[in-house]
N, C-alpha and C. Protein backbone atom coordinates (compact mmCIF):
# COMPACT_ATOMS: atom_id res chain seq x y z
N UNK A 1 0.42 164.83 100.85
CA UNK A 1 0.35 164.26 102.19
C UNK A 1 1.46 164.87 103.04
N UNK A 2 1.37 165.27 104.48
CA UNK A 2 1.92 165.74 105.22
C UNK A 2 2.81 164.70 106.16
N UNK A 3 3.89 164.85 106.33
CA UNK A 3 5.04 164.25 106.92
C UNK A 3 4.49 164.38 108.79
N UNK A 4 4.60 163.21 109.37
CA UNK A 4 3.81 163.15 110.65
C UNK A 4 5.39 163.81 111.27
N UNK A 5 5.86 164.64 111.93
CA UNK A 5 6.97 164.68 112.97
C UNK A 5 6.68 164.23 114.08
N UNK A 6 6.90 163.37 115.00
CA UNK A 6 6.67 163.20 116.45
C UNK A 6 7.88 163.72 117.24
N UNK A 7 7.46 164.33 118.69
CA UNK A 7 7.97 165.22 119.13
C UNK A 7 7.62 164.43 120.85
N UNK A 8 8.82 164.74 121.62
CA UNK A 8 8.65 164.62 123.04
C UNK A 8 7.68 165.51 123.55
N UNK A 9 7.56 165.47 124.79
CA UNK A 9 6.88 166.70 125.63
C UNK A 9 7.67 167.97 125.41
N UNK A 10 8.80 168.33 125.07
CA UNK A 10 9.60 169.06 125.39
C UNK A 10 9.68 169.39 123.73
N UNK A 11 8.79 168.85 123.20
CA UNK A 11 8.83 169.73 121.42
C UNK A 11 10.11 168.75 120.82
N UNK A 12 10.80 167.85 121.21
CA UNK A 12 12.20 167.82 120.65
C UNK A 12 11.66 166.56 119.43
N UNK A 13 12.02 166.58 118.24
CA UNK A 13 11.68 165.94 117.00
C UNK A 13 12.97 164.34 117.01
N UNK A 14 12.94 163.46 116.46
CA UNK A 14 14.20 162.56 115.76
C UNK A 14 15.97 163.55 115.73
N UNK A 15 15.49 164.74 114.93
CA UNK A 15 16.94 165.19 114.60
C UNK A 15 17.53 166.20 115.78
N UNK A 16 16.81 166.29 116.91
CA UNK A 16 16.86 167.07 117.99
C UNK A 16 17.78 165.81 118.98
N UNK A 17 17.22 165.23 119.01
CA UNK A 17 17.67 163.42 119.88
C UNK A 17 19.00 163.52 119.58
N UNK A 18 19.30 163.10 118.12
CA UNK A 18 20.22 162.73 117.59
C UNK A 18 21.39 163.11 117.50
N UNK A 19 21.03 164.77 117.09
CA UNK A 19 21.92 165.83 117.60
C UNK A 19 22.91 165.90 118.50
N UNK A 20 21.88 165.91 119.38
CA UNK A 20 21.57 166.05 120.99
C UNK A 20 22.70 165.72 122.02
N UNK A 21 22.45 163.65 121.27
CA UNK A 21 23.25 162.58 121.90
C UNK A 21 24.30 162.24 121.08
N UNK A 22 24.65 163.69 119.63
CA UNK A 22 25.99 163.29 118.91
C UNK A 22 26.00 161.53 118.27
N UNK A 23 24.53 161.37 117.78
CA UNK A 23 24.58 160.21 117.25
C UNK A 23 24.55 161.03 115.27
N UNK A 24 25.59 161.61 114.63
CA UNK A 24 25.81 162.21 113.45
C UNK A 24 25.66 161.25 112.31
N UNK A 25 25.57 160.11 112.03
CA UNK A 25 25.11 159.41 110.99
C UNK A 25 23.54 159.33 110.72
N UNK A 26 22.97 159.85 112.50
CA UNK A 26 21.67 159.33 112.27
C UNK A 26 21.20 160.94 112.10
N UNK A 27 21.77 161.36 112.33
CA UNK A 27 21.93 163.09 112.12
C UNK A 27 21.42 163.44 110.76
N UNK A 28 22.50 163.09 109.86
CA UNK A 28 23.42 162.50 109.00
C UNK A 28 21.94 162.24 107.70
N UNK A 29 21.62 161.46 108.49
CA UNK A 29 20.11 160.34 107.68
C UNK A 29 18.87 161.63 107.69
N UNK A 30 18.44 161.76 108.86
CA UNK A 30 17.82 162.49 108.78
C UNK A 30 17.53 163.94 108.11
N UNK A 31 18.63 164.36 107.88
CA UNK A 31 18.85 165.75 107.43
C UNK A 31 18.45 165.57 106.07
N UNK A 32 18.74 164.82 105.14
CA UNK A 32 18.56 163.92 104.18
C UNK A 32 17.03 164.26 103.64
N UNK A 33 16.39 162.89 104.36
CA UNK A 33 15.54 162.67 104.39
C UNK A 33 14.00 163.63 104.97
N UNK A 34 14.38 165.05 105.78
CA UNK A 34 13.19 165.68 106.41
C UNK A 34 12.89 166.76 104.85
N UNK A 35 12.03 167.32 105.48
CA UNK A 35 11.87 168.85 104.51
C UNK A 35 13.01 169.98 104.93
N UNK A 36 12.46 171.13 104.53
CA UNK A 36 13.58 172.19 104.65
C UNK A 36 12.79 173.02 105.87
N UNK A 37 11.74 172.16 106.22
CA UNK A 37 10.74 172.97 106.88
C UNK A 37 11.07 172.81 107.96
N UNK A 38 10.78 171.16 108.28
CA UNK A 38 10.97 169.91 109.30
C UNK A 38 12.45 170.69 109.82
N UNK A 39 13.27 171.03 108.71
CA UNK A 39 14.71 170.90 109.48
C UNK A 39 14.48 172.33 110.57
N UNK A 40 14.08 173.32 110.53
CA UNK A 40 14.15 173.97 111.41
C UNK A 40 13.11 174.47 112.40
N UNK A 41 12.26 173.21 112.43
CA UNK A 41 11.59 173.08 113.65
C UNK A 41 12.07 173.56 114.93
N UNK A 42 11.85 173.89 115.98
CA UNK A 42 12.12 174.72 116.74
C UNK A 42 11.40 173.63 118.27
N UNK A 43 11.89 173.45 119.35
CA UNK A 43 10.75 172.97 120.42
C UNK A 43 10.47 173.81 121.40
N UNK A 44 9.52 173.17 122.49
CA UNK A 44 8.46 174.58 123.32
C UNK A 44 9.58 175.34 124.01
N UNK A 45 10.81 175.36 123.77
CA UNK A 45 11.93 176.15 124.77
C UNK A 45 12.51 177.37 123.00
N UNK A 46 12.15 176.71 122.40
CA UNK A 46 12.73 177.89 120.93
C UNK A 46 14.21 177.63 120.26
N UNK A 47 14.34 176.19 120.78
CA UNK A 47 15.92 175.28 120.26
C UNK A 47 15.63 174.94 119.19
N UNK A 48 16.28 174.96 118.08
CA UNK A 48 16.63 173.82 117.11
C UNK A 48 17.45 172.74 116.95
N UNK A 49 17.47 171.70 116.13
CA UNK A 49 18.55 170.95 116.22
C UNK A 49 19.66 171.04 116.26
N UNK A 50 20.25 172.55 115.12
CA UNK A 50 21.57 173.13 115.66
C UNK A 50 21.88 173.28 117.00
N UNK A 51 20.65 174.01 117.94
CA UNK A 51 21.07 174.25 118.77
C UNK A 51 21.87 173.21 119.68
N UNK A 52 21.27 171.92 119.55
CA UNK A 52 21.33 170.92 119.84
C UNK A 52 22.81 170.33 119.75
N UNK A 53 23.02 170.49 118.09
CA UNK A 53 24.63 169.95 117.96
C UNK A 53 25.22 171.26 118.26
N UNK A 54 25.36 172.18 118.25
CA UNK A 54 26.24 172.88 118.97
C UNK A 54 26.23 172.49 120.59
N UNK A 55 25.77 172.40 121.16
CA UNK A 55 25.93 171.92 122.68
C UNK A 55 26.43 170.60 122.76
N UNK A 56 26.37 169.93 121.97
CA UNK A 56 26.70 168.36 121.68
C UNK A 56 28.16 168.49 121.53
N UNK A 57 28.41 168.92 120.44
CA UNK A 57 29.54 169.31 119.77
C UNK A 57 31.00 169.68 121.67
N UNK A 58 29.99 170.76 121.74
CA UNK A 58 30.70 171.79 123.14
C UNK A 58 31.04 170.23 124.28
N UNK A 59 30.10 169.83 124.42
CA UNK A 59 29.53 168.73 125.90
C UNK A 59 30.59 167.85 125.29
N UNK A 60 30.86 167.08 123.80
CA UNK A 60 31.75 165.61 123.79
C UNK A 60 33.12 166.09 123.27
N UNK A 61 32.95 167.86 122.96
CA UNK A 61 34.52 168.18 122.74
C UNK A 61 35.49 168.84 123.99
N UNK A 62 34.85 169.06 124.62
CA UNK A 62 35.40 170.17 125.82
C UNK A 62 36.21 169.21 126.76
N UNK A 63 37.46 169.82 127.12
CA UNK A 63 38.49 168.67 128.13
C UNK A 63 37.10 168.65 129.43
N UNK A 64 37.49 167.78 130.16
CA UNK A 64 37.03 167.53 131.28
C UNK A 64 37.51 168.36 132.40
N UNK A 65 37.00 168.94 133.24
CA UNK A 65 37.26 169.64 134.66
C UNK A 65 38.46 168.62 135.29
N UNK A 66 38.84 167.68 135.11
CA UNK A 66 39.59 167.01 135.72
C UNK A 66 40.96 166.80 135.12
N UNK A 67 40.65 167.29 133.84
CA UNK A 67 42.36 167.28 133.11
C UNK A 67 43.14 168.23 133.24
């Protein structure tokens, strides 16, 4: 039986979200739990979830323009 992924309009899967919004436990869970397949799903722009936590990562680590 095949694992259903649901995906936004924008292709983005659970571990894309999660990534995304630096929620890493649920990251965390998921990584776990998908295939090896699932994990590097890709959406209609050609991102992966890495891509995802790397921008995450960049976006909640980077000083602010104001410091």
């Amino acid at each position: 039986m095949e694992d259903l992924i649901l995906t936004t309009a924008r292709g983005d899967n659970a571990l894309h979200l999660a990534a995304g919004y630096g929620h890493t436990n649920t990251a965390k869970a998921l990584v776990v739990e998908m295939s090896k397949k699932d994990l590097s799903l890709a959406n209609k722009y050609g991102e992966t979830a890495l891509h995802y936590a790397a921008f995450s990562c960049l976006l909640y680590t980077s000083p602010s323009p104001r410091d």
